[in-house]
C-alpha atoms as a PDB file:
ATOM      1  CA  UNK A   1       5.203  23.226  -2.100  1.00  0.00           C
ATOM      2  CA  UNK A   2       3.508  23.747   0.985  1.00  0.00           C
ATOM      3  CA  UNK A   3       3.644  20.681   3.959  1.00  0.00           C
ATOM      4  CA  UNK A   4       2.030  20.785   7.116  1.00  0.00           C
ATOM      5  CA  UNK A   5       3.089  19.062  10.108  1.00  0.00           C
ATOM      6  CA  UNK A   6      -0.380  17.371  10.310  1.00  0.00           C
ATOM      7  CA  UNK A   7       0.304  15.906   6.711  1.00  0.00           C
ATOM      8  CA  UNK A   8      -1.969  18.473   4.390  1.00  0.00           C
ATOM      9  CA  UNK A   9       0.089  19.672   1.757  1.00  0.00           C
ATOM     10  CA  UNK A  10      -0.288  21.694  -1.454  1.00  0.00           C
ATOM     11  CA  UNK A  11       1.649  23.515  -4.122  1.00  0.00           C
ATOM     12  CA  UNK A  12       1.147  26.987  -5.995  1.00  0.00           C
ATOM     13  CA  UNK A  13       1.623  26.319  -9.647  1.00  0.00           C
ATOM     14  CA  UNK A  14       2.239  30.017 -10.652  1.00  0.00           C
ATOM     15  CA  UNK A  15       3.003  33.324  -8.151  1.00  0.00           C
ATOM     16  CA  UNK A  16       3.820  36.453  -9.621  1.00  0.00           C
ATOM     17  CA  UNK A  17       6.172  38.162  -7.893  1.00  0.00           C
ATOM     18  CA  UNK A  18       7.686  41.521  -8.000  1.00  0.00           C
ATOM     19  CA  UNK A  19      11.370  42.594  -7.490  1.00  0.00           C
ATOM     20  CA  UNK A  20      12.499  44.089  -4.404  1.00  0.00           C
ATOM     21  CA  UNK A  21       8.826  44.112  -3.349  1.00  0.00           C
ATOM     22  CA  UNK A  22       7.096  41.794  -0.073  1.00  0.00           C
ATOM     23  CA  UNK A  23       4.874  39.218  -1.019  1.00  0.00           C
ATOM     24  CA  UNK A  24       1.668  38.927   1.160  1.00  0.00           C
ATOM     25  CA  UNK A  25      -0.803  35.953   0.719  1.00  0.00           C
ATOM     26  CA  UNK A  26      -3.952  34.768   2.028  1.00  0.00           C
ATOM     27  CA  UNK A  27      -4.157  30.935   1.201  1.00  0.00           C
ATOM     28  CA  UNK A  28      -6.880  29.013   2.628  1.00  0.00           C
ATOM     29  CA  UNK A  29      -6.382  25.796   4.071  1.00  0.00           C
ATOM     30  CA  UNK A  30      -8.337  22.672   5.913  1.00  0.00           C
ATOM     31  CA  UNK A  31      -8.375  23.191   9.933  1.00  0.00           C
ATOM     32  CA  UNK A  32      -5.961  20.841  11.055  1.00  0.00           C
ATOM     33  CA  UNK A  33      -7.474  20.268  14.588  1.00  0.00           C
ATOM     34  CA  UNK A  34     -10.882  18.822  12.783  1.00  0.00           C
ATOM     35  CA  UNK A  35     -10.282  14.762  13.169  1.00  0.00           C
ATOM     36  CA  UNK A  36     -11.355  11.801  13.071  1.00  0.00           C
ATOM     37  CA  UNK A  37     -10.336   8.283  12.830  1.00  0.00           C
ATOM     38  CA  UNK A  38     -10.412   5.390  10.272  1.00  0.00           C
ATOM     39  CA  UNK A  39     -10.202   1.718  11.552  1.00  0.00           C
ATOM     40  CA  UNK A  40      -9.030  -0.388   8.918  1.00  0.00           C
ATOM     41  CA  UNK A  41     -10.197  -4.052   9.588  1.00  0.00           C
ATOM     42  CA  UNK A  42      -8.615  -7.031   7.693  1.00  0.00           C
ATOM     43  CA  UNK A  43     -10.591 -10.225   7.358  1.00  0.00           C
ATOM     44  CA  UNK A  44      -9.042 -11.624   3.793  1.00  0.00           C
ATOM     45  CA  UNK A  45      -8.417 -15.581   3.742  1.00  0.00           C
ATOM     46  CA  UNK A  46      -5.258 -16.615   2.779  1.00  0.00           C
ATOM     47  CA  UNK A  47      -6.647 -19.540   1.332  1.00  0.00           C
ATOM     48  CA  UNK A  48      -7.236 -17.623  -1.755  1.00  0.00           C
ATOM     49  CA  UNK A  49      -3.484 -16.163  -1.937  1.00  0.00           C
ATOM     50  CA  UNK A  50      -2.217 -20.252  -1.994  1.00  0.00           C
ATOM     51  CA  UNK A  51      -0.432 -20.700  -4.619  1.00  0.00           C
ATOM     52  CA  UNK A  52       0.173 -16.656  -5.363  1.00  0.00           C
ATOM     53  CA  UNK A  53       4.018 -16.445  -6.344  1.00  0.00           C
ATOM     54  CA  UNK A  54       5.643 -13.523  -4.660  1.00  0.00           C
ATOM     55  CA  UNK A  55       8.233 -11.745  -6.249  1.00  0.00           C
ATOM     56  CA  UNK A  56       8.889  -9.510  -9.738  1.00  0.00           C
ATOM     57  CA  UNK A  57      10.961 -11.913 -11.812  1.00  0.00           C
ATOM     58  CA  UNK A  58      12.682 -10.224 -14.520  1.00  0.00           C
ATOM     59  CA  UNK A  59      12.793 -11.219 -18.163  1.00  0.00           C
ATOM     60  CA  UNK A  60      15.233 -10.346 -21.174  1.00  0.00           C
ATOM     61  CA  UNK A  61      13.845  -8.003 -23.552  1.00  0.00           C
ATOM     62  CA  UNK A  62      16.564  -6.615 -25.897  1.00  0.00           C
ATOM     63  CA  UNK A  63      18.583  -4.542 -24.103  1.00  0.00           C
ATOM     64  CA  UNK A  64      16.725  -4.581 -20.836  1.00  0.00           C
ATOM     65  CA  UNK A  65      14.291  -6.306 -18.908  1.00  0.00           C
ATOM     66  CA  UNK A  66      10.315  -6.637 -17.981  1.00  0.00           C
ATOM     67  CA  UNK A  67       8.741  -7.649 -14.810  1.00  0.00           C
ATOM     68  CA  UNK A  68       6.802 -10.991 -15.491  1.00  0.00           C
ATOM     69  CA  UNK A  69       2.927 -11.342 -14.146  1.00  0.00           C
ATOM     70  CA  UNK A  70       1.937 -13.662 -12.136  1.00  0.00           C
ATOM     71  CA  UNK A  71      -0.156 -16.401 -13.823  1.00  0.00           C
ATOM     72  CA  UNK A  72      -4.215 -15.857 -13.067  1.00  0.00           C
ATOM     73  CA  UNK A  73      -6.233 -18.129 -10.915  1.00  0.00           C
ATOM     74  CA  UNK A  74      -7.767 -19.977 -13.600  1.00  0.00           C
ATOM     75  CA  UNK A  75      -4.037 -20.634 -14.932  1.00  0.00           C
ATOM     76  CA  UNK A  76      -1.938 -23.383 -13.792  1.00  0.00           C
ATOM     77  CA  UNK A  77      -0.130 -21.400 -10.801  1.00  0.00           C
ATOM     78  CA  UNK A  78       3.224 -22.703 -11.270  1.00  0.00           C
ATOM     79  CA  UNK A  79       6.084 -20.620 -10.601  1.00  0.00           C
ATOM     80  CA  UNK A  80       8.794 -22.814  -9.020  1.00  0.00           C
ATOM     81  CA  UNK A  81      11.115 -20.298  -8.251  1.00  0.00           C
ATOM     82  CA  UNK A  82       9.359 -17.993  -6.395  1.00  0.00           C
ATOM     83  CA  UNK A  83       7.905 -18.603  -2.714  1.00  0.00           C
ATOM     84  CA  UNK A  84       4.384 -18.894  -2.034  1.00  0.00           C
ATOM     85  CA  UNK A  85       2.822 -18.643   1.328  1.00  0.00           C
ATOM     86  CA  UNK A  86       3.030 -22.791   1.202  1.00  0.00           C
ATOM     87  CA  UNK A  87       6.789 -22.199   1.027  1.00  0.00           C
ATOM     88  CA  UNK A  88       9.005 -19.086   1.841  1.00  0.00           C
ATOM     89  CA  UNK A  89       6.856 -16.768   3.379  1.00  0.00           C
ATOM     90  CA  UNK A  90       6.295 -15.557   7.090  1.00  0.00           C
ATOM     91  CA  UNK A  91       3.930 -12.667   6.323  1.00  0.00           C
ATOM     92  CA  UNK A  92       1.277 -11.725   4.136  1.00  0.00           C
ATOM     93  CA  UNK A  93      -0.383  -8.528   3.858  1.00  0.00           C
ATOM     94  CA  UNK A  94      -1.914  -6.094   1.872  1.00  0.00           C
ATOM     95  CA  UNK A  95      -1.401  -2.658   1.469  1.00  0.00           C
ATOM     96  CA  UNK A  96      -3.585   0.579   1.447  1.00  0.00           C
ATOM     97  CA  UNK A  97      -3.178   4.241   0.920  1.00  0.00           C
ATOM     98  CA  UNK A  98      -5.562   6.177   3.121  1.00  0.00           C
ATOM     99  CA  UNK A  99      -5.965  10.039   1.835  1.00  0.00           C
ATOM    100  CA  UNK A 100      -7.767  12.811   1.672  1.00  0.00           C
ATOM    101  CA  UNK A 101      -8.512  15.916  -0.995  1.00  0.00           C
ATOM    102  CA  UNK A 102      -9.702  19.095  -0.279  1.00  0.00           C
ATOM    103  CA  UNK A 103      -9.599  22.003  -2.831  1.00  0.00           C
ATOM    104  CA  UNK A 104     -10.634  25.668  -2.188  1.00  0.00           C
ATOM    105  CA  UNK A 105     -10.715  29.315  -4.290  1.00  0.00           C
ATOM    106  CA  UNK A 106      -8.284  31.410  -3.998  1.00  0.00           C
ATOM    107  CA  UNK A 107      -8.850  35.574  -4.158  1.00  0.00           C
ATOM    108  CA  UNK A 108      -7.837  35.592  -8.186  1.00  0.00           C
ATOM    109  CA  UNK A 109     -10.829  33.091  -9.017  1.00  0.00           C
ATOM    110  CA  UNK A 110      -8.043  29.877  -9.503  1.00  0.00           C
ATOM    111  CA  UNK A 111      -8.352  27.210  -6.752  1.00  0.00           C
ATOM    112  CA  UNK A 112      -5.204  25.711  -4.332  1.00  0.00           C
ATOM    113  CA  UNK A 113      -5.949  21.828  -4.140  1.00  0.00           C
ATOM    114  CA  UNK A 114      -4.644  20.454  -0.899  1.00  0.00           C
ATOM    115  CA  UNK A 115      -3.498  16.479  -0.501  1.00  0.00           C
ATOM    116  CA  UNK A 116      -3.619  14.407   2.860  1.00  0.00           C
ATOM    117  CA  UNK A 117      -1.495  11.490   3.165  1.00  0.00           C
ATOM    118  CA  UNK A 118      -1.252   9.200   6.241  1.00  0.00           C
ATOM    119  CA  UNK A 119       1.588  10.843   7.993  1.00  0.00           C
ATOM    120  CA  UNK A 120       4.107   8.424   9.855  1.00  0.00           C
ATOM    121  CA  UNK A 121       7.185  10.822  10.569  1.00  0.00           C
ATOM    122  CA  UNK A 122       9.371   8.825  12.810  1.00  0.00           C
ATOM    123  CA  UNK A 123      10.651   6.587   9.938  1.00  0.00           C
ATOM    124  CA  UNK A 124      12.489   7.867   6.872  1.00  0.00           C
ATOM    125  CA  UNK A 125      11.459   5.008   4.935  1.00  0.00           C
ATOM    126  CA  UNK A 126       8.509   3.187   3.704  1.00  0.00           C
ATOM    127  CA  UNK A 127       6.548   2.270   6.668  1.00  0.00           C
ATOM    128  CA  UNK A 128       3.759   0.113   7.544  1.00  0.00           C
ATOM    129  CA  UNK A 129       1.487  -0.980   9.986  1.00  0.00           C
ATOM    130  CA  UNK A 130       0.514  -4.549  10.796  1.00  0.00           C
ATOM    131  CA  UNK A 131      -3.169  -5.548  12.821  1.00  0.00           C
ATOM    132  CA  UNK A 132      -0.799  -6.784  15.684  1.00  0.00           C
ATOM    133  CA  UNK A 133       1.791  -4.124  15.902  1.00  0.00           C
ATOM    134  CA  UNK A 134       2.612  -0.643  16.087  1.00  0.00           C
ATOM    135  CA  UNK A 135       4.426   0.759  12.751  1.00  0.00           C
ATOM    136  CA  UNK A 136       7.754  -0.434  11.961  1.00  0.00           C
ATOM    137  CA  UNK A 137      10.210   0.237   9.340  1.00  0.00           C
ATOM    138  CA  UNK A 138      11.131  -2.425   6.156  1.00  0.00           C
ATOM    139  CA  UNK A 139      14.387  -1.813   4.258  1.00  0.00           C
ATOM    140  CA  UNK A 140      13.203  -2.522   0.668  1.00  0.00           C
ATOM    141  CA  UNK A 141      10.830  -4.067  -1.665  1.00  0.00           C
ATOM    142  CA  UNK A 142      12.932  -6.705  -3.860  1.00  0.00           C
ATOM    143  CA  UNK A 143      12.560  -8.977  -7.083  1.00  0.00           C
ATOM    144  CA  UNK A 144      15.046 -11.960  -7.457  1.00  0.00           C
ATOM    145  CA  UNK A 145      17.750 -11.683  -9.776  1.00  0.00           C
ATOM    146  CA  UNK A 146      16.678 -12.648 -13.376  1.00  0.00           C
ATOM    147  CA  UNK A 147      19.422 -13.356 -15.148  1.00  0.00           C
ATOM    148  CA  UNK A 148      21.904 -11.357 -12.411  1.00  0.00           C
ATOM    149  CA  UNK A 149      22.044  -9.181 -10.402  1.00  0.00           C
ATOM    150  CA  UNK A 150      18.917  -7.674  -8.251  1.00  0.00           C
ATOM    151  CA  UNK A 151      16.341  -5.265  -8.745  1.00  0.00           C
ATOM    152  CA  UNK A 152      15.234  -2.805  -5.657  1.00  0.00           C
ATOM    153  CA  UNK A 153      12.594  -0.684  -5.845  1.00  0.00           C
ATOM    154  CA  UNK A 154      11.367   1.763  -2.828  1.00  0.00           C
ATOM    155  CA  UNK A 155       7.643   3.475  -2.672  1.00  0.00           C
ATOM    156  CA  UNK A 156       7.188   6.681  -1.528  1.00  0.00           C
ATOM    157  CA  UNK A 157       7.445   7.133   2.040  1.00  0.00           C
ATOM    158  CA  UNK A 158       5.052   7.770   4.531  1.00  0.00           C
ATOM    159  CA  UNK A 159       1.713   7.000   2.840  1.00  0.00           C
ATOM    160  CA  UNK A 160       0.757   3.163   2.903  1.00  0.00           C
ATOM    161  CA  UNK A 161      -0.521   1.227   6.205  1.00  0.00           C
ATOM    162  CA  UNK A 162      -0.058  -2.722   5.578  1.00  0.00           C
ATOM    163  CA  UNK A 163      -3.080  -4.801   7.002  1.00  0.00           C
ATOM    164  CA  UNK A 164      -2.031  -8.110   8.038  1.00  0.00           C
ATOM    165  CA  UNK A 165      -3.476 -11.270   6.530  1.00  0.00           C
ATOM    166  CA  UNK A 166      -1.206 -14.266   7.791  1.00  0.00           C
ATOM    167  CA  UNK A 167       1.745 -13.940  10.168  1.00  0.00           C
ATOM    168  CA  UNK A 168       2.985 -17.750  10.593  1.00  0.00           C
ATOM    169  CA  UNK A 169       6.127 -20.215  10.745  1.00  0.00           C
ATOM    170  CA  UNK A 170       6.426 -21.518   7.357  1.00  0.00           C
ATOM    171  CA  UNK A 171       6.714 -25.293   7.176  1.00  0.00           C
ATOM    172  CA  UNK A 172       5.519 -27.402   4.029  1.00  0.00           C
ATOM    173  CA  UNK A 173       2.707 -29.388   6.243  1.00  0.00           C
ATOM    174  CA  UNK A 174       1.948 -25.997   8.682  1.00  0.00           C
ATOM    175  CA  UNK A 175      -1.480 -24.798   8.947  1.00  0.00           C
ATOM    176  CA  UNK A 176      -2.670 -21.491   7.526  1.00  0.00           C
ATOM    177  CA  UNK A 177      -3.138 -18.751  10.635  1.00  0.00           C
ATOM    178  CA  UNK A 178      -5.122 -15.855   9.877  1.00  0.00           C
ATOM    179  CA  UNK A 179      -4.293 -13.072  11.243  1.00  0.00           C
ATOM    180  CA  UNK A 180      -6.934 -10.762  13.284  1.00  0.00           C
ATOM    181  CA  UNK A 181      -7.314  -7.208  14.254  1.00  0.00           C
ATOM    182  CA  UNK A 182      -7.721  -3.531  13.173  1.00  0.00           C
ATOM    183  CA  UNK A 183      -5.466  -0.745  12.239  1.00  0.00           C
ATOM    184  CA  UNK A 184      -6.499   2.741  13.274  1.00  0.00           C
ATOM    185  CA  UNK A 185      -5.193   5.714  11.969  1.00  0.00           C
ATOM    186  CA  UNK A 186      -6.113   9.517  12.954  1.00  0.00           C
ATOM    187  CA  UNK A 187      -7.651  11.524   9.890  1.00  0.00           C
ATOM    188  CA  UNK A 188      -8.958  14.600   8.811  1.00  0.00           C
ATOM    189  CA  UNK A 189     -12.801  15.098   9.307  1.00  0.00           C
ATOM    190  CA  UNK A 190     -14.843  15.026   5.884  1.00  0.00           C
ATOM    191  CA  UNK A 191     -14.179  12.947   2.951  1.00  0.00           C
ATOM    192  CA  UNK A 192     -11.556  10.504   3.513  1.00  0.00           C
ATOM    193  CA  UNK A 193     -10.262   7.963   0.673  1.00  0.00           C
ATOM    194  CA  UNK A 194      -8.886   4.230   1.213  1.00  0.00           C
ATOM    195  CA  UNK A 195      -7.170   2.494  -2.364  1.00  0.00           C
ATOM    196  CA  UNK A 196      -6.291  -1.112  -1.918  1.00  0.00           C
ATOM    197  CA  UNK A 197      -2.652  -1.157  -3.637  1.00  0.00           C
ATOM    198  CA  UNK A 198      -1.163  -4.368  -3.909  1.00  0.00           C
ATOM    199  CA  UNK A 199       0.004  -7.727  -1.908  1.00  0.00           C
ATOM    200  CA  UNK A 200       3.543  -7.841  -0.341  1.00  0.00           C
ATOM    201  CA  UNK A 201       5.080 -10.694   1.781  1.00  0.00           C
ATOM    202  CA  UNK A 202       7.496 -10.996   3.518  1.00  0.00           C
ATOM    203  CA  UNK A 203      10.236 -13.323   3.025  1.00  0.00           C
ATOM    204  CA  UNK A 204      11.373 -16.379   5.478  1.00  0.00           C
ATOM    205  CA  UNK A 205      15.267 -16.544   6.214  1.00  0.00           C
ATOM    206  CA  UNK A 206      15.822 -19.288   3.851  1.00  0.00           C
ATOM    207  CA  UNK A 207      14.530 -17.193   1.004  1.00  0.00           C
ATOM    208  CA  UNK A 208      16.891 -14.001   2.294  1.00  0.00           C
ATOM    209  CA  UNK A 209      20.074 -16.543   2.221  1.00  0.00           C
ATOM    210  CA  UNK A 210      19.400 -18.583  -1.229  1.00  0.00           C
ATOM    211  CA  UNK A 211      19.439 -14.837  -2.836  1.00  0.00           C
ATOM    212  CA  UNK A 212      22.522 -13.518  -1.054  1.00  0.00           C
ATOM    213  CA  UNK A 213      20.453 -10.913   0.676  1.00  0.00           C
ATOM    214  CA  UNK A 214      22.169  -9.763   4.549  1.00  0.00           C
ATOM    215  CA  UNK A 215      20.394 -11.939   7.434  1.00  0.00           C
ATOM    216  CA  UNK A 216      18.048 -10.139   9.631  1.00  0.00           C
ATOM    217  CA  UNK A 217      16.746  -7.925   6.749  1.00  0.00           C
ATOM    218  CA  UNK A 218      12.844  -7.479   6.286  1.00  0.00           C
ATOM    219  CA  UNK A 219      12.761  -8.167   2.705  1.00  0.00           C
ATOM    220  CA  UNK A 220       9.018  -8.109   1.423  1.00  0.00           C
ATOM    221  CA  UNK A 221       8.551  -9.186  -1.918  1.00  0.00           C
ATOM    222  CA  UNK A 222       5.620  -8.040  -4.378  1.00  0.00           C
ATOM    223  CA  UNK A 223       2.628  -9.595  -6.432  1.00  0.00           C
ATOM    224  CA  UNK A 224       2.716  -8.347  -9.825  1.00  0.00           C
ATOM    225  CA  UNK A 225      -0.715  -8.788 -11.789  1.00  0.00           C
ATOM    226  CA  UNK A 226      -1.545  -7.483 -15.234  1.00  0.00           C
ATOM    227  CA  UNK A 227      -3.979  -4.926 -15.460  1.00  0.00           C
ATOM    228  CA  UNK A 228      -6.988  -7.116 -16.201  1.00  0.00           C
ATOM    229  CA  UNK A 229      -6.058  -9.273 -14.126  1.00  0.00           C
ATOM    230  CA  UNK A 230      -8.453 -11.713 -12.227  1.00  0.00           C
ATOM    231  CA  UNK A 231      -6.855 -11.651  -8.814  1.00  0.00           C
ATOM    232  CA  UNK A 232      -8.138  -8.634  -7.525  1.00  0.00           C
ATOM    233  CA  UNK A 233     -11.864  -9.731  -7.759  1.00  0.00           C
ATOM    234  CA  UNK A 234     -10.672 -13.152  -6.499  1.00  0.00           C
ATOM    235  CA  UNK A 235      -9.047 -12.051  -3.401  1.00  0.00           C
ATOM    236  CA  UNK A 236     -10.900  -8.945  -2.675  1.00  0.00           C
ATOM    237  CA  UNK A 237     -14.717  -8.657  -2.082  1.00  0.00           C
ATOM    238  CA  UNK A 238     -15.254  -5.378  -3.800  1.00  0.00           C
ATOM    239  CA  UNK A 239     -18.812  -4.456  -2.944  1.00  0.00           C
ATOM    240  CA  UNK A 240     -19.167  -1.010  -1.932  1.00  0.00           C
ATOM    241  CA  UNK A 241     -16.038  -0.591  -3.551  1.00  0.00           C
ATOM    242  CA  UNK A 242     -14.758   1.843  -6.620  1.00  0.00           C
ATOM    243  CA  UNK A 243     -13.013   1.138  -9.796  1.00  0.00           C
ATOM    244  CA  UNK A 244      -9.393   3.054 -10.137  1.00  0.00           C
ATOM    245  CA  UNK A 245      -8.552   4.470 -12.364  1.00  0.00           C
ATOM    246  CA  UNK A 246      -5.051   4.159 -11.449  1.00  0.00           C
ATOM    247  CA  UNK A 247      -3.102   0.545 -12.835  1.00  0.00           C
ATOM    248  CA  UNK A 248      -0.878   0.392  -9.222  1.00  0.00           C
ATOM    249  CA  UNK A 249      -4.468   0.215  -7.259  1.00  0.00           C
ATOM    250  CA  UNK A 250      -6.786  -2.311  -7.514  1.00  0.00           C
ATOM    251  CA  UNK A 251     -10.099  -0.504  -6.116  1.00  0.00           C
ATOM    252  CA  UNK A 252     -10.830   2.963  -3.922  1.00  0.00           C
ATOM    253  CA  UNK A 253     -13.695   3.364  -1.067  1.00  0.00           C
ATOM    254  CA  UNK A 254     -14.491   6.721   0.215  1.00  0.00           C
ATOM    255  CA  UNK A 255     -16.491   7.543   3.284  1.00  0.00           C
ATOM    256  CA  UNK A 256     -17.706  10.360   5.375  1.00  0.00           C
ATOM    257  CA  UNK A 257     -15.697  11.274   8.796  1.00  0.00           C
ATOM    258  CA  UNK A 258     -17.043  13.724  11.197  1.00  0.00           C
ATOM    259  CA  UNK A 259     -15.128  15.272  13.910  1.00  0.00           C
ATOM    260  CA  UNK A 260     -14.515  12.861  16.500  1.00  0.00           C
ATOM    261  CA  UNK A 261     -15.853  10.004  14.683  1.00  0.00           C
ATOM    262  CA  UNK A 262     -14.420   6.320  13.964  1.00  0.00           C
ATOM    263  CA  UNK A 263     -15.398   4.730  10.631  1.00  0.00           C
ATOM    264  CA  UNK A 264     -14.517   1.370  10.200  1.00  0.00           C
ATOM    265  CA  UNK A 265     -13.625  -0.023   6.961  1.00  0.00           C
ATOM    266  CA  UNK A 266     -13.344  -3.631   6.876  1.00  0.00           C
ATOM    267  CA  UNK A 267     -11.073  -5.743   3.700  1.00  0.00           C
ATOM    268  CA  UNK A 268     -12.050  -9.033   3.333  1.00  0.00           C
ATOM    269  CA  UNK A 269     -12.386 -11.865   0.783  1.00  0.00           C
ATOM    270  CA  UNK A 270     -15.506 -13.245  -0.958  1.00  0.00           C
ATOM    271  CA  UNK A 271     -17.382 -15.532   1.052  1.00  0.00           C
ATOM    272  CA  UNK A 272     -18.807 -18.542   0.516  1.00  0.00           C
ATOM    273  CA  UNK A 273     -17.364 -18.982  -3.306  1.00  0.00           C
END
């Protein structure tokens, strides 16, 4: 594996080398110093994420256990034991990978394919990046216990910026806030990818304590959908927006970037539906 500190990285699947004998390569690679920026711009409602139960609730099956989906917006969204941004919830955001792919030929005719990933080194965890703040750290992404116990599950780290979409004191009778703003992150110049990924929010105190979870932990909790699921195209206005291909991301946009430039690519909901 290859890593550069300006977040390419590649690996060599096969090298033939001799013993006792020096091994000289020429491996091509992008230019580093060739950037631009992306500004990520949020303007989803949260309107359309009321109701949304937050959390992977786990369910017997046999020996082990299954993550439950959350019900689809045409289904009665009733989930009682799970918090909703009407109950539970300080934060709700949504996720994005931002990447790039560059591939090049190599002196024996085979090709070296070199991955970008939005690099964030000062945290060793999964970080993020809210419209209103710089990035900060979270300790884990968590599922009540179903029957006992608890179920942690971490992402890979480094590669997901989290775009704000409501940042408010939960009280039953409070008002939605949206939150504004933009996220901009330095990228390589040329073809650069964004993949929505999923929904997270974070949990209020109350929620932390009725689980036995340690106070003062930022505990973000998922949205698990099935694969057909109609709450991407509900939440999401995905014009000018790719199918994936991939089940853990709901769509992919890729745009140009030349050196020096800012693109700006804007998330928001459907309007006027």
């Amino acid at each position: 594996m290859i890593n550069e500190p300006s977040g390419w990285r590649a690996s060599l699947r096969r090298v033939t080398i001799e013993f006792g004998q020096p091994l000289e390569m020429r491996i091509p690679a992008p230019d580093p110093t060739l950037t631009g920026s992306i500004r990520l711009r949020c303007e989803l409602s949260a309107e359309r994420l009321r109701g949304l139960p937050f959390g992977l609730p786990q369910q017997r099956a046999g020996s082990g256990y299954f993550v439950a989906y959350a019900p689809e917006p045409s289904e009665r969204l009733d989930r009682g034991d799970l918090p909703t941004i009407d109950h539970g919830l300080t934060v709700a955001a949504a996720t994005a990978r931002v990447y790039a792919e560059r591939s090049f030929k190599l002196p024996d005719d085979s090709r070296i394919e070199w991955t970008w990933l939005t690099p964030l080194p000062d945290y060793r965890v999964t970080t993020a990046a809210t419209v209103t703040s710089r990035p900060t750290s979270h300790d884990e992404r968590w599922a009540p216990p179903r029957p006992n116990g608890a179920y942690y599950g971490s992402s890979e780290a480094n590669e997901y910026v989290r775009v704000l979409v409501e940042n408010r004191r939960v009280a039953p009778t409070a008002e939605v806030n949206l939150g504004t703003g933009t996220v901009e992150l330095a990228v390589p110049a040329g073809q650069v990818g964004v993949t929505l990924r999923q929904l997270e929010a974070m949990a209020d105190e109350g929620v932390v304590a009725a689980f036995g979870m340690p106070a003062r932990r930022s505990v973000w909790l998922l949205a698990s959908f099935r694969p057909d699921s109609e709450w991407p195209e509900y939440i999401f206005d995905l014009r000018g927006w790719e199918p994936s291909a991939n089940s853990n991301t709901y769509a992919v946009k890729k745009v140009s970037v030349d050196p020096g430039e800012t693109v700006e690519v804007v998330i928001r909901s459907p309007q006027g539906e």
